[in-house]
PDB file of N, CA and C in Angstrom:
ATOM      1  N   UNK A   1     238.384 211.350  74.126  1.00  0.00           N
ATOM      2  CA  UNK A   1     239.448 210.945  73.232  1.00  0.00           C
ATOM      3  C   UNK A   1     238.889 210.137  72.063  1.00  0.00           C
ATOM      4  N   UNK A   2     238.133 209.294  72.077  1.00  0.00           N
ATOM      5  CA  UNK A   2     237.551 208.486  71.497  1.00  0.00           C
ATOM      6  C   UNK A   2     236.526 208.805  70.379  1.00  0.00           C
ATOM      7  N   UNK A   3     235.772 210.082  71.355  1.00  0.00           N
ATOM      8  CA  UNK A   3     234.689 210.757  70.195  1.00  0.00           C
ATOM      9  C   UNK A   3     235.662 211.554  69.579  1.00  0.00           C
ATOM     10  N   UNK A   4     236.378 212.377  69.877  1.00  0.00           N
ATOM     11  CA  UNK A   4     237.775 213.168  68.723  1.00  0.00           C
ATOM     12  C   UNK A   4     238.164 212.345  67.753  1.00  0.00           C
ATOM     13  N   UNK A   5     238.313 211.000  67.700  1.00  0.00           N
ATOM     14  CA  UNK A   5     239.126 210.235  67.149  1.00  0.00           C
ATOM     15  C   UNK A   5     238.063 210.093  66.161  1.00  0.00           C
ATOM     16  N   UNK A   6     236.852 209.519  66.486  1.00  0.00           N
ATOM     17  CA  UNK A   6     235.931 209.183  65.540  1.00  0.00           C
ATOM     18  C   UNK A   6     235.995 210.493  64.424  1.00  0.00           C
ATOM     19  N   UNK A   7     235.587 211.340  65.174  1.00  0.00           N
ATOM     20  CA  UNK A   7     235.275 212.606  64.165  1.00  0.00           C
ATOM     21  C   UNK A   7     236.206 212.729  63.255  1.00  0.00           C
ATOM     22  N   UNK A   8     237.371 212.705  64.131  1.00  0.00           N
ATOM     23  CA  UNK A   8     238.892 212.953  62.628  1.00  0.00           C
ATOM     24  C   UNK A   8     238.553 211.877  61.694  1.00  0.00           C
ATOM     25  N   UNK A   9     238.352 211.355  62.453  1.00  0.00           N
ATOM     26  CA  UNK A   9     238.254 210.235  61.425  1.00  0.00           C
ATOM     27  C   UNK A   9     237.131 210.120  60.327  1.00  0.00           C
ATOM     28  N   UNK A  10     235.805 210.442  60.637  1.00  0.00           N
ATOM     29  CA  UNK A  10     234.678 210.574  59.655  1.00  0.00           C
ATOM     30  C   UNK A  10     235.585 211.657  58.740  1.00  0.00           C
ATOM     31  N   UNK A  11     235.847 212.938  59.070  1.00  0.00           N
ATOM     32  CA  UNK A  11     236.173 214.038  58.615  1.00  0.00           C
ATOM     33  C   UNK A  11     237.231 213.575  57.658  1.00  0.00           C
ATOM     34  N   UNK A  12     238.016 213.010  57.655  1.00  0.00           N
ATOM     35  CA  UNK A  12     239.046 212.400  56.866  1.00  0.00           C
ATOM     36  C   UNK A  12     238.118 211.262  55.878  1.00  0.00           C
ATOM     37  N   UNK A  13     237.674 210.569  55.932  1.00  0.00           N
ATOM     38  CA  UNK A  13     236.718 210.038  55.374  1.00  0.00           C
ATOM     39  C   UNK A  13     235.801 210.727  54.142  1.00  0.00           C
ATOM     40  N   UNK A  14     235.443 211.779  55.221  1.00  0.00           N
ATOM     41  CA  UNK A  14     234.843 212.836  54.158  1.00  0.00           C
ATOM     42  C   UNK A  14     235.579 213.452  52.835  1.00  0.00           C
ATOM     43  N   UNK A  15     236.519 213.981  53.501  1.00  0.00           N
ATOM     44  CA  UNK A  15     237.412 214.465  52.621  1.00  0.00           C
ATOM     45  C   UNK A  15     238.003 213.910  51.149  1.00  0.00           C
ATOM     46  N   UNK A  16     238.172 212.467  51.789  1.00  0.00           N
ATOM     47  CA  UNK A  16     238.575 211.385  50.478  1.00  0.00           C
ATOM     48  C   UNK A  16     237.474 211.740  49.805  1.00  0.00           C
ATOM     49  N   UNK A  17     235.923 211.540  49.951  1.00  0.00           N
ATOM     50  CA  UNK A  17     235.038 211.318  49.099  1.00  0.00           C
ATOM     51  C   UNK A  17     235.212 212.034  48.246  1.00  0.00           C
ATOM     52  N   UNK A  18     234.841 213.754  48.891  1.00  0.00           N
ATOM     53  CA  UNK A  18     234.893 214.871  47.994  1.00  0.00           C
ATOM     54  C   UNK A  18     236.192 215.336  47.082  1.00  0.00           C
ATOM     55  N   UNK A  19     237.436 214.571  47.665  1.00  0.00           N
ATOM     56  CA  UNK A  19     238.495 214.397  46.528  1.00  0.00           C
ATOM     57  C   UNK A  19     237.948 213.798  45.829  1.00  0.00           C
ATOM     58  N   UNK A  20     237.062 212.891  45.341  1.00  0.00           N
ATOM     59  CA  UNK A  20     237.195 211.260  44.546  1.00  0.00           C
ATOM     60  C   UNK A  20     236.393 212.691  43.788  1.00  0.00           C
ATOM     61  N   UNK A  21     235.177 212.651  44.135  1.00  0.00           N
ATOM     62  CA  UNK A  21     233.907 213.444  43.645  1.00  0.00           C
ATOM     63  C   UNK A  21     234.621 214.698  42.644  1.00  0.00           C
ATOM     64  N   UNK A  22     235.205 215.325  43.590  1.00  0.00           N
ATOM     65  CA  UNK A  22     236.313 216.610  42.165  1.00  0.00           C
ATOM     66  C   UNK A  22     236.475 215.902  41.272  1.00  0.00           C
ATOM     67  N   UNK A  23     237.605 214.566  41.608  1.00  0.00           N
ATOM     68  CA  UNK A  23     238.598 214.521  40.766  1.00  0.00           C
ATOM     69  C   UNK A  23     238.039 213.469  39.262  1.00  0.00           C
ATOM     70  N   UNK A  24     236.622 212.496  39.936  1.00  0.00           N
ATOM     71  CA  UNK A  24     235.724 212.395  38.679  1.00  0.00           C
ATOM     72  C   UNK A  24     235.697 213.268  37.739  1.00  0.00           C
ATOM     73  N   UNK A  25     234.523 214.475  38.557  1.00  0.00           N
ATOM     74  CA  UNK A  25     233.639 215.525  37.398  1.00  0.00           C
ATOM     75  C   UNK A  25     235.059 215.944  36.490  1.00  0.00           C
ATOM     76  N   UNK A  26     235.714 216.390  37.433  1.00  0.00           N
ATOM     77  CA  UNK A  26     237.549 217.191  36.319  1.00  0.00           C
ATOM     78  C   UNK A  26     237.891 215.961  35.534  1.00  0.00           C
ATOM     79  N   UNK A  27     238.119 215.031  35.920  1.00  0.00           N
ATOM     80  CA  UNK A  27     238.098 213.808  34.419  1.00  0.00           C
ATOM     81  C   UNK A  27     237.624 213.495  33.699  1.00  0.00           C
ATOM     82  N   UNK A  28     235.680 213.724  34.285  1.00  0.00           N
ATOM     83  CA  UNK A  28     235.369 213.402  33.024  1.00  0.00           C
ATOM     84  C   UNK A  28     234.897 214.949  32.015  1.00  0.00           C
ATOM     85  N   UNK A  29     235.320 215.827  32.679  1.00  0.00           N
ATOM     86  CA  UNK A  29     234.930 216.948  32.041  1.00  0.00           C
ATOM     87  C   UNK A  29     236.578 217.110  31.647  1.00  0.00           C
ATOM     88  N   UNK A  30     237.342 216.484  31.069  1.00  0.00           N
ATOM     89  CA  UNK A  30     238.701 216.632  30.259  1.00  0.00           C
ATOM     90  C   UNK A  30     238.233 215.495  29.752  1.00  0.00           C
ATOM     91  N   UNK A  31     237.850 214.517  29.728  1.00  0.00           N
ATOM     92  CA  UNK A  31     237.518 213.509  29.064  1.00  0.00           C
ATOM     93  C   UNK A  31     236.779 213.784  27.709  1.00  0.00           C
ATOM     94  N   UNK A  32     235.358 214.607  27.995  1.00  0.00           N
ATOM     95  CA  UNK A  32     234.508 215.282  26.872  1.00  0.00           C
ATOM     96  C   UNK A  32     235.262 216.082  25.843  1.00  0.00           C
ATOM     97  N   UNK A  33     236.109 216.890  26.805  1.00  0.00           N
ATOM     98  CA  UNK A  33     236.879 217.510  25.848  1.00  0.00           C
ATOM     99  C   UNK A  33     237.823 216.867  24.800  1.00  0.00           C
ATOM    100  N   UNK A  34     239.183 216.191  25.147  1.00  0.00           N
ATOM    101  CA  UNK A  34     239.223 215.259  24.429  1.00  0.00           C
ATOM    102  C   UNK A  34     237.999 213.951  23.728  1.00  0.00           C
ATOM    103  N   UNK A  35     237.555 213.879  23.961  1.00  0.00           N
ATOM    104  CA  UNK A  35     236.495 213.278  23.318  1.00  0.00           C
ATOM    105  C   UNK A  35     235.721 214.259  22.134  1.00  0.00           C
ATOM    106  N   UNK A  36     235.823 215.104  22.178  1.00  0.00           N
ATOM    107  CA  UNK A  36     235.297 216.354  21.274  1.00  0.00           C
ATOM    108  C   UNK A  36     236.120 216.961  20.396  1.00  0.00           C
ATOM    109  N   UNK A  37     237.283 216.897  20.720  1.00  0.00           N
ATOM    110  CA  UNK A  37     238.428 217.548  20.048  1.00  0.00           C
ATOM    111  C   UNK A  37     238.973 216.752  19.008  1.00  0.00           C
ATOM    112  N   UNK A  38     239.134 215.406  19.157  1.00  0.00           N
ATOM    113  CA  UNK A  38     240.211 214.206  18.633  1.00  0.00           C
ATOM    114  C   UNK A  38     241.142 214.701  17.591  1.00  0.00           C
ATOM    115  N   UNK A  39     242.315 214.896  18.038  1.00  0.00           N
ATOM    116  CA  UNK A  39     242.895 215.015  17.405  1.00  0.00           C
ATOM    117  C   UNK A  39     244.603 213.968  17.526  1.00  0.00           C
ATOM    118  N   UNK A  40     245.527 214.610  17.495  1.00  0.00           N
ATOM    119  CA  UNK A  40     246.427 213.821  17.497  1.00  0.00           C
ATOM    120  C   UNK A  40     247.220 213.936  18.985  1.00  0.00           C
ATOM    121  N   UNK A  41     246.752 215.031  19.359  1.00  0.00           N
ATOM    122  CA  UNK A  41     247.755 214.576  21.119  1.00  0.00           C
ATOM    123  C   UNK A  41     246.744 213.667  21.871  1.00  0.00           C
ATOM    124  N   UNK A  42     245.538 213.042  21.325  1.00  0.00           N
ATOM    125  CA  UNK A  42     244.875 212.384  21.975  1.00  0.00           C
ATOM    126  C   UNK A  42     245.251 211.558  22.927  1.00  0.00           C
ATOM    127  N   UNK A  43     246.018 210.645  22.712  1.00  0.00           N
ATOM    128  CA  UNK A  43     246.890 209.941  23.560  1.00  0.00           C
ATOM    129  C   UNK A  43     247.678 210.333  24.250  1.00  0.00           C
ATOM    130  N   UNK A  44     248.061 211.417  24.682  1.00  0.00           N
ATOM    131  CA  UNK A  44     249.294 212.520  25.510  1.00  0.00           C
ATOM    132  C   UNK A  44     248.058 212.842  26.675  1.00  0.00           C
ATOM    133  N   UNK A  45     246.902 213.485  26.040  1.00  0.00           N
ATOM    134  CA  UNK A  45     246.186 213.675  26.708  1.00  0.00           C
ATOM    135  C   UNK A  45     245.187 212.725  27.347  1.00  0.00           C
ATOM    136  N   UNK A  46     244.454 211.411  26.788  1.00  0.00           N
ATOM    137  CA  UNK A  46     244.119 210.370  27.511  1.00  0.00           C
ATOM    138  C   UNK A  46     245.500 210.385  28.722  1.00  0.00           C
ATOM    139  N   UNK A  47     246.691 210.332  28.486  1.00  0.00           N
ATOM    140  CA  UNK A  47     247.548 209.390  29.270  1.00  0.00           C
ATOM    141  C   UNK A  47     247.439 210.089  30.587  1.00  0.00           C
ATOM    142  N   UNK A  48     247.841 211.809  30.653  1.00  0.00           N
ATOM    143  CA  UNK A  48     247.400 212.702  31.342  1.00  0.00           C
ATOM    144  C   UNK A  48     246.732 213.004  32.093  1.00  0.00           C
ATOM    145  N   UNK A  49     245.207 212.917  31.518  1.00  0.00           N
ATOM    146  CA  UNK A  49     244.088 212.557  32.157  1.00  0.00           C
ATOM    147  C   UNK A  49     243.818 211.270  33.507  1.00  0.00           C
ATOM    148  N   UNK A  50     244.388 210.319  32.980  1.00  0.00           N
ATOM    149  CA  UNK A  50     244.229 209.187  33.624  1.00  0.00           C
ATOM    150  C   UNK A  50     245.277 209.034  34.527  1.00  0.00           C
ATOM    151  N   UNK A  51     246.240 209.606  34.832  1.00  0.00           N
ATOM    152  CA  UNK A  51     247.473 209.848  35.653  1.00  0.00           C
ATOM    153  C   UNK A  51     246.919 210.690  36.680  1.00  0.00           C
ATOM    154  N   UNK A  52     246.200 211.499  35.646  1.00  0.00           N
ATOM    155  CA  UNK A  52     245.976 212.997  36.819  1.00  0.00           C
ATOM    156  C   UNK A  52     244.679 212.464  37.790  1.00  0.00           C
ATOM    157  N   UNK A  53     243.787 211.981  37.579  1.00  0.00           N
ATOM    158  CA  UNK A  53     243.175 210.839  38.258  1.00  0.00           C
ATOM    159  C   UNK A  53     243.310 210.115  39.104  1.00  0.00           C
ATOM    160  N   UNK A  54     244.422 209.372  38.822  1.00  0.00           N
ATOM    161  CA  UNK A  54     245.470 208.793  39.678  1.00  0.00           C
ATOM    162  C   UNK A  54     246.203 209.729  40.806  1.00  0.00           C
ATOM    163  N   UNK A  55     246.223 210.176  40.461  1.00  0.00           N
ATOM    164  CA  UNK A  55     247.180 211.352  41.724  1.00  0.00           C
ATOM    165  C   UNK A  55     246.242 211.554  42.623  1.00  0.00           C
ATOM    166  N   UNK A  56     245.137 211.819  42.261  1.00  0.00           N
ATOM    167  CA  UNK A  56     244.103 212.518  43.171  1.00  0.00           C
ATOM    168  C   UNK A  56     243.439 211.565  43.819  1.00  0.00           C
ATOM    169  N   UNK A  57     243.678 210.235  43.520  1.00  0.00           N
ATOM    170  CA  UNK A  57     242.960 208.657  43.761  1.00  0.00           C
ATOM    171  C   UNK A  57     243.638 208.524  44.684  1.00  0.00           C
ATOM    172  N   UNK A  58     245.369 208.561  44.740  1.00  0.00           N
ATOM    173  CA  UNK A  58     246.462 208.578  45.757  1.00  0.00           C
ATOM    174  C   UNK A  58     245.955 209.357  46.909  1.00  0.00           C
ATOM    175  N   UNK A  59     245.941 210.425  46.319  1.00  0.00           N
ATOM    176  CA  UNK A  59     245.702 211.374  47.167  1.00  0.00           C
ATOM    177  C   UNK A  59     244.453 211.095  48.348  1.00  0.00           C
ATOM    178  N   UNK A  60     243.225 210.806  47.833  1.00  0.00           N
ATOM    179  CA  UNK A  60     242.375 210.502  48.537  1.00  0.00           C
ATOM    180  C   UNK A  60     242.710 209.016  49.272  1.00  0.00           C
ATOM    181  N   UNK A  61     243.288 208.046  49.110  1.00  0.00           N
ATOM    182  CA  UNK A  61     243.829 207.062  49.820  1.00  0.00           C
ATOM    183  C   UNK A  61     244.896 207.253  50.644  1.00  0.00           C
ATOM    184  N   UNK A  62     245.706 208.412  50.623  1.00  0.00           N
ATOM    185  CA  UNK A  62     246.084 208.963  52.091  1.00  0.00           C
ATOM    186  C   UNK A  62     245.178 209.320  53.077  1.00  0.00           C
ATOM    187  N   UNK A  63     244.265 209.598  52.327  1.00  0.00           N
ATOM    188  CA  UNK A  63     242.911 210.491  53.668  1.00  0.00           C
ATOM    189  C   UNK A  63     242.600 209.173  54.466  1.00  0.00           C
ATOM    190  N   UNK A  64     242.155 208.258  53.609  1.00  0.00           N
ATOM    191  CA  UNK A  64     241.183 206.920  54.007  1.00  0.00           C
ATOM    192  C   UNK A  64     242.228 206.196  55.066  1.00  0.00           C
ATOM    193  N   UNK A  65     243.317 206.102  54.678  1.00  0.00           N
ATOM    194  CA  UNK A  65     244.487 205.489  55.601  1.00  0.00           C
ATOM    195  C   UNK A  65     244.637 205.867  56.966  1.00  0.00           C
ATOM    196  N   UNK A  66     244.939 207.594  56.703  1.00  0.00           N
ATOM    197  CA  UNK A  66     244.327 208.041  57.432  1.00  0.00           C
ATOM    198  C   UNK A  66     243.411 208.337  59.159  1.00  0.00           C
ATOM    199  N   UNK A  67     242.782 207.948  57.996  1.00  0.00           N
ATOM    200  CA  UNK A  67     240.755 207.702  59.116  1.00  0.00           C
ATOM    201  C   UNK A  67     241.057 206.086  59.486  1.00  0.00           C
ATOM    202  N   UNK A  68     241.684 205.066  58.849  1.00  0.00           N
ATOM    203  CA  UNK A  68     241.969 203.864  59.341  1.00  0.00           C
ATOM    204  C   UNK A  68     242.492 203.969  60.208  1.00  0.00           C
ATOM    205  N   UNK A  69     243.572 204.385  60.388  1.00  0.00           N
ATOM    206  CA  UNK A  69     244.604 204.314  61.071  1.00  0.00           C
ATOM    207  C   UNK A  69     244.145 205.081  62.406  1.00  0.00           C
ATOM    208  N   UNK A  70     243.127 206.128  62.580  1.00  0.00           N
ATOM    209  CA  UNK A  70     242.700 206.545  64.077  1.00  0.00           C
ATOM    210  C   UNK A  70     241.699 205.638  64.467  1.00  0.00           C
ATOM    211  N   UNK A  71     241.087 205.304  63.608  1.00  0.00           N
ATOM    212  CA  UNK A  71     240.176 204.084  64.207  1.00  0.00           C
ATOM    213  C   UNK A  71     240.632 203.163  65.011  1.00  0.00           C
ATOM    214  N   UNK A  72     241.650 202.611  64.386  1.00  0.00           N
ATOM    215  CA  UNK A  72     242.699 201.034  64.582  1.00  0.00           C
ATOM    216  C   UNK A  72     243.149 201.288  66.161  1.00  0.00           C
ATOM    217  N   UNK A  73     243.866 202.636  66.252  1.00  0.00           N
ATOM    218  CA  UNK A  73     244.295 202.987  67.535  1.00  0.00           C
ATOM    219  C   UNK A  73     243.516 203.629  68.164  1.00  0.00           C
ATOM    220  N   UNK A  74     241.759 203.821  68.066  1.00  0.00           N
ATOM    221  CA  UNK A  74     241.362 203.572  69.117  1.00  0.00           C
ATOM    222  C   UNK A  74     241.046 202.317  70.201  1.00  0.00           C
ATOM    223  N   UNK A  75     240.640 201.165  69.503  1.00  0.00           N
ATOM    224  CA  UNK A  75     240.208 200.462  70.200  1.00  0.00           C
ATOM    225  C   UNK A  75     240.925 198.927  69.042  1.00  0.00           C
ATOM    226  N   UNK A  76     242.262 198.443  69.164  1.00  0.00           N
ATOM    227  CA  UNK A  76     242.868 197.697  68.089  1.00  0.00           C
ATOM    228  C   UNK A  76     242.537 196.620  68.488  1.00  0.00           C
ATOM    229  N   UNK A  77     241.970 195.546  67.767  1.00  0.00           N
ATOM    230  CA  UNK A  77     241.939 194.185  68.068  1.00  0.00           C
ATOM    231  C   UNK A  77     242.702 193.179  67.069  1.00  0.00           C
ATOM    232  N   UNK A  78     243.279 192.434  66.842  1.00  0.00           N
ATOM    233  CA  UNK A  78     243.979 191.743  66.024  1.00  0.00           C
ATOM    234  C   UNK A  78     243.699 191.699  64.787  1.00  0.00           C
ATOM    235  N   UNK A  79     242.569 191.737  64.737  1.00  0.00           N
ATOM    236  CA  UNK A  79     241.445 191.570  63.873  1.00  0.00           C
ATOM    237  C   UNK A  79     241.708 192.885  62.741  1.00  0.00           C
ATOM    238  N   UNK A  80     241.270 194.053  63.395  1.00  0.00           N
ATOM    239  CA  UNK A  80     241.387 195.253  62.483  1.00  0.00           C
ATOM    240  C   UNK A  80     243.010 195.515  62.187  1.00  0.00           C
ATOM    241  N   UNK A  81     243.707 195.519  63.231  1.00  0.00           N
ATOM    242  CA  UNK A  81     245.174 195.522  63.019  1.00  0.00           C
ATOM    243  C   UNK A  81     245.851 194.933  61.635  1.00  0.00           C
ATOM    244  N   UNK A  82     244.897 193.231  61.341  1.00  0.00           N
ATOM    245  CA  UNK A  82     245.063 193.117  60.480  1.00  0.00           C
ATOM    246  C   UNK A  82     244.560 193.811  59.064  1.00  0.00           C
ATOM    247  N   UNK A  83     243.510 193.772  59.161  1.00  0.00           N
ATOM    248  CA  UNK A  83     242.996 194.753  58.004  1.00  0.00           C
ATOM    249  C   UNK A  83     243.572 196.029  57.396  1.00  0.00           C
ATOM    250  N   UNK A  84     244.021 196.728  58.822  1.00  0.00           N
ATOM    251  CA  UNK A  84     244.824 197.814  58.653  1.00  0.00           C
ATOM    252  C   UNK A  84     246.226 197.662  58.032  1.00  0.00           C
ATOM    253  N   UNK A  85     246.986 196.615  58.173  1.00  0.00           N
ATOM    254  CA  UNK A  85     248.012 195.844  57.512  1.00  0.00           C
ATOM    255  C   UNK A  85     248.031 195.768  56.134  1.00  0.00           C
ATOM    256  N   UNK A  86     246.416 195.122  55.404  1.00  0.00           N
ATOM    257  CA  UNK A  86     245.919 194.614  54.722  1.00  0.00           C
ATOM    258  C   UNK A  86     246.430 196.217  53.411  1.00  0.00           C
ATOM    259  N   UNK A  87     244.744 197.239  54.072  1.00  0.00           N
ATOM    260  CA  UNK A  87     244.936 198.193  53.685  1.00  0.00           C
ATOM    261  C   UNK A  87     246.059 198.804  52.915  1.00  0.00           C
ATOM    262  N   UNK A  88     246.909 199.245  54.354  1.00  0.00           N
ATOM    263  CA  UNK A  88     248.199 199.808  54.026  1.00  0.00           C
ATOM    264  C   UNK A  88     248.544 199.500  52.853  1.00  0.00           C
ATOM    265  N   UNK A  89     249.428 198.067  53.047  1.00  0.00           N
ATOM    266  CA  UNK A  89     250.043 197.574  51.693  1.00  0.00           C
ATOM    267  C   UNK A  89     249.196 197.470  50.533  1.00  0.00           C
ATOM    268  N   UNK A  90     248.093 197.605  50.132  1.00  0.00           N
ATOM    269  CA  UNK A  90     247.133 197.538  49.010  1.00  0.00           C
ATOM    270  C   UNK A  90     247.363 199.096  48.282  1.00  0.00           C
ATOM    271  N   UNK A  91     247.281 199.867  49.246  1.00  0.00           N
ATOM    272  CA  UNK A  91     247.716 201.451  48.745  1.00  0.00           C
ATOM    273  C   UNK A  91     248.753 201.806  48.856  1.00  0.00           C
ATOM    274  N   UNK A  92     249.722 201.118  49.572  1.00  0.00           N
ATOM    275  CA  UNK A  92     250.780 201.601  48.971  1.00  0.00           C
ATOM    276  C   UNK A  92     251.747 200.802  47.592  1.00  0.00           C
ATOM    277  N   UNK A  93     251.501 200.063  47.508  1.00  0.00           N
ATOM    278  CA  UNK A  93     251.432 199.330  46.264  1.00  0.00           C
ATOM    279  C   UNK A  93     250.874 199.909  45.153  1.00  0.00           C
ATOM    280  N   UNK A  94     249.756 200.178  45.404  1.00  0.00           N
ATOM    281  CA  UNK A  94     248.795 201.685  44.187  1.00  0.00           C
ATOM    282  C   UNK A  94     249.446 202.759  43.772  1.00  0.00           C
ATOM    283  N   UNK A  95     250.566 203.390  45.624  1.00  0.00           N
ATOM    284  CA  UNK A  95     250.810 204.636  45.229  1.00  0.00           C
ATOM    285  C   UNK A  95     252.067 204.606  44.329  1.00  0.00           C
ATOM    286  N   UNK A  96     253.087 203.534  44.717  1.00  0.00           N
ATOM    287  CA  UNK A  96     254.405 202.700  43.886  1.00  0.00           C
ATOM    288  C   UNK A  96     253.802 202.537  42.717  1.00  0.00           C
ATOM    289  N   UNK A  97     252.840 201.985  42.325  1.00  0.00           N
ATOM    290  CA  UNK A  97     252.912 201.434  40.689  1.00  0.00           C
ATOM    291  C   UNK A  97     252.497 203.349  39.823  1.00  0.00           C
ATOM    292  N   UNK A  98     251.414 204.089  41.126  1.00  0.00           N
ATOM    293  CA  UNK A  98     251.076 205.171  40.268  1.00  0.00           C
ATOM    294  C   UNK A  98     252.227 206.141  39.940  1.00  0.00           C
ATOM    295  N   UNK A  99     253.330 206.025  41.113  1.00  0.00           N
ATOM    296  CA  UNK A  99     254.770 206.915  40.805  1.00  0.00           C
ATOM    297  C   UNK A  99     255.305 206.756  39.303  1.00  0.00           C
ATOM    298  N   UNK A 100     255.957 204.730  39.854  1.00  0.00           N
ATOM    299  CA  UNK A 100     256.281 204.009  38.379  1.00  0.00           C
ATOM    300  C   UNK A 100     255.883 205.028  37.385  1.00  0.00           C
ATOM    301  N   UNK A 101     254.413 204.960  37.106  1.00  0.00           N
ATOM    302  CA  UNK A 101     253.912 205.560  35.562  1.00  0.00           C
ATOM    303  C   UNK A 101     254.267 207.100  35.626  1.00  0.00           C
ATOM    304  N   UNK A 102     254.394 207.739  36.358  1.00  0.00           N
ATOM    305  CA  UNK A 102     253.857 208.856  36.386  1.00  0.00           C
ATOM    306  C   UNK A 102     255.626 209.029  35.934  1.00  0.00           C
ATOM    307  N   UNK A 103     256.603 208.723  36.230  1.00  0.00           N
ATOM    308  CA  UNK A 103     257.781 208.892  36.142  1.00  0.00           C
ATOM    309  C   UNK A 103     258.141 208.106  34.449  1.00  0.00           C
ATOM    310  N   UNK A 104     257.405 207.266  34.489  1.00  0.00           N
ATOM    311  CA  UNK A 104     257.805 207.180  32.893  1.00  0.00           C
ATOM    312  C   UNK A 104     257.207 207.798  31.812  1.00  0.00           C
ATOM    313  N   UNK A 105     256.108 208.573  32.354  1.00  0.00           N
ATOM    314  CA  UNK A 105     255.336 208.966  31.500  1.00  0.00           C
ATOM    315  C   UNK A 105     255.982 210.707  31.572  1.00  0.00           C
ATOM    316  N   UNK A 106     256.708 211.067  32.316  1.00  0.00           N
ATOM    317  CA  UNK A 106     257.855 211.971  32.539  1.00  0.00           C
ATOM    318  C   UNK A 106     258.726 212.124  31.488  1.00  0.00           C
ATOM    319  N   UNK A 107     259.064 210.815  31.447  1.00  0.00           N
ATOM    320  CA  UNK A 107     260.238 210.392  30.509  1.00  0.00           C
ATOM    321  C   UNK A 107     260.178 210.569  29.310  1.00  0.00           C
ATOM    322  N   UNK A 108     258.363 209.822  29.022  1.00  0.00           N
ATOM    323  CA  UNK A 108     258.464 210.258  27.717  1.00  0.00           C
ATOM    324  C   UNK A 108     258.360 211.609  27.175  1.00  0.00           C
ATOM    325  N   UNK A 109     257.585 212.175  27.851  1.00  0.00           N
ATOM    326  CA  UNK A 109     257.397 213.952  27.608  1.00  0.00           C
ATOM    327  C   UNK A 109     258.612 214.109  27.322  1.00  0.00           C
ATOM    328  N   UNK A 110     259.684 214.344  27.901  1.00  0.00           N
ATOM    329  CA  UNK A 110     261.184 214.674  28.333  1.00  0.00           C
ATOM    330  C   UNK A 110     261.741 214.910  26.674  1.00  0.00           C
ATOM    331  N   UNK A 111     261.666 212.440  26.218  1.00  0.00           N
ATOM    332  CA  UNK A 111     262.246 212.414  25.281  1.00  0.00           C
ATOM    333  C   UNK A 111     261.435 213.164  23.577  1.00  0.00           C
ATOM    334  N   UNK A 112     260.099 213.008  23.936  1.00  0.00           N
ATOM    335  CA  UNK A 112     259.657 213.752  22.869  1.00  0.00           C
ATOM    336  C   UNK A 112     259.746 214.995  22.702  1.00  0.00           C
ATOM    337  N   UNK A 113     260.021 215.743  23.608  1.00  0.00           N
ATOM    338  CA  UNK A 113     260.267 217.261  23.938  1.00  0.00           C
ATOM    339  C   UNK A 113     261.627 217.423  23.202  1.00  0.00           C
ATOM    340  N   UNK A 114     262.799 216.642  23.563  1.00  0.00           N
ATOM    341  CA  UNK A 114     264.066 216.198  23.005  1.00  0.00           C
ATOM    342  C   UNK A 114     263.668 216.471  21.694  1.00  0.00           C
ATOM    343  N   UNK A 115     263.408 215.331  21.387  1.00  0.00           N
ATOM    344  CA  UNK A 115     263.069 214.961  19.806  1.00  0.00           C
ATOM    345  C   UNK A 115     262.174 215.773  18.669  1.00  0.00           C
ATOM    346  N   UNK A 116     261.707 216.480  19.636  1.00  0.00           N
ATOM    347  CA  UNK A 116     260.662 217.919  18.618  1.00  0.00           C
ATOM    348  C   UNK A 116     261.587 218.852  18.499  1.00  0.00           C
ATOM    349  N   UNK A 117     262.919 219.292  19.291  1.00  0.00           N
ATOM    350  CA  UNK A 117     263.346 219.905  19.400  1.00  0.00           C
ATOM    351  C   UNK A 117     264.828 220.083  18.192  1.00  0.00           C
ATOM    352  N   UNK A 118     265.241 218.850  18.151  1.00  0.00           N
ATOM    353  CA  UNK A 118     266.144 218.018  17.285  1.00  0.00           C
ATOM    354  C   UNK A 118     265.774 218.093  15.581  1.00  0.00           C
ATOM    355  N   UNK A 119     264.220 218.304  15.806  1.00  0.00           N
ATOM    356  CA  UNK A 119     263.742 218.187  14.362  1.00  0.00           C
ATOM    357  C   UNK A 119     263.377 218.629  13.904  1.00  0.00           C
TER     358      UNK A 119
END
C-alpha cells in the first residue's frame, strides 16, 4: 500500500514538472514572438501569455497537491498534516486570485469586442 502510494505520488510529482517544463518553453516561445512582432495587441497578448501560464501553473499545483496529499495519508503526523494545511490554502488562494484575473481579463475581451463592434 505504501510503495503504491509513494509511486502515485512521485508520478504525480513528475507530471507537475513536465507541465511546468511545457508550459515555460510555450511561454517563452510566445514570448519571442511577441517580442519580435511588437506591435499594438502587445498587451492583449503579454496579458494572454501570462494567464495562459498561469493556468498551466494551476494546473500543475493540482498534481503537487495531489502527490501531497498521498503522502500525508500515508503515514500523517501533525507535523505534515500541518504543512499539508499550509500547502492547500497557499494554492488555493493562487488558483482564486488566477480565476479573479482570468475572468476579468474575459471581461475585457468581451467589452472591447463590444466596442470594436459599435465602431
Amino acid at each position: 500500500m505504501q510503495l503504491g502510494a509513494r509511486f502515485i505520488s512521485h508520478a504525480a510529482e513528475l507530471a507537475a514538472a513536465l507541465i511546468i517544463a511545457a508550459a515555460v518553453a510555450e511561454a517563452l516561445w510566445r514570448a519571442l514572438l511577441v517580442f519580435a512582432r511588437r506591435d499594438r495587441a502587445d498587451d492583449e497578448r503579454k496579458e494572454n501569455l501570462r494567464l495562459g501560464l498561469g493556468r498551466w501553473l494551476a494546473v500543475s499545483l493540482e498534481f503537487l497537491l495531489a502527490a501531497d496529499i498521498l503522502l500525508t495519508a500515508i503515514a500523517p503526523s501533525w507535523d505534515d498534516i500541518g504543512k499539508l494545511g499550509a500547502i492547500a490554502l497557499i494554492r488555493t488562494a493562487l488558483n482564486y486570485f488566477l480565476q479573479k484575473e482570468t475572468e476579468a481579463q474575459a471581461g475585457r475581451l468581451d467589452k472591447a469586442q463590444g466596442t470594436g463592434r459599435a465602431g
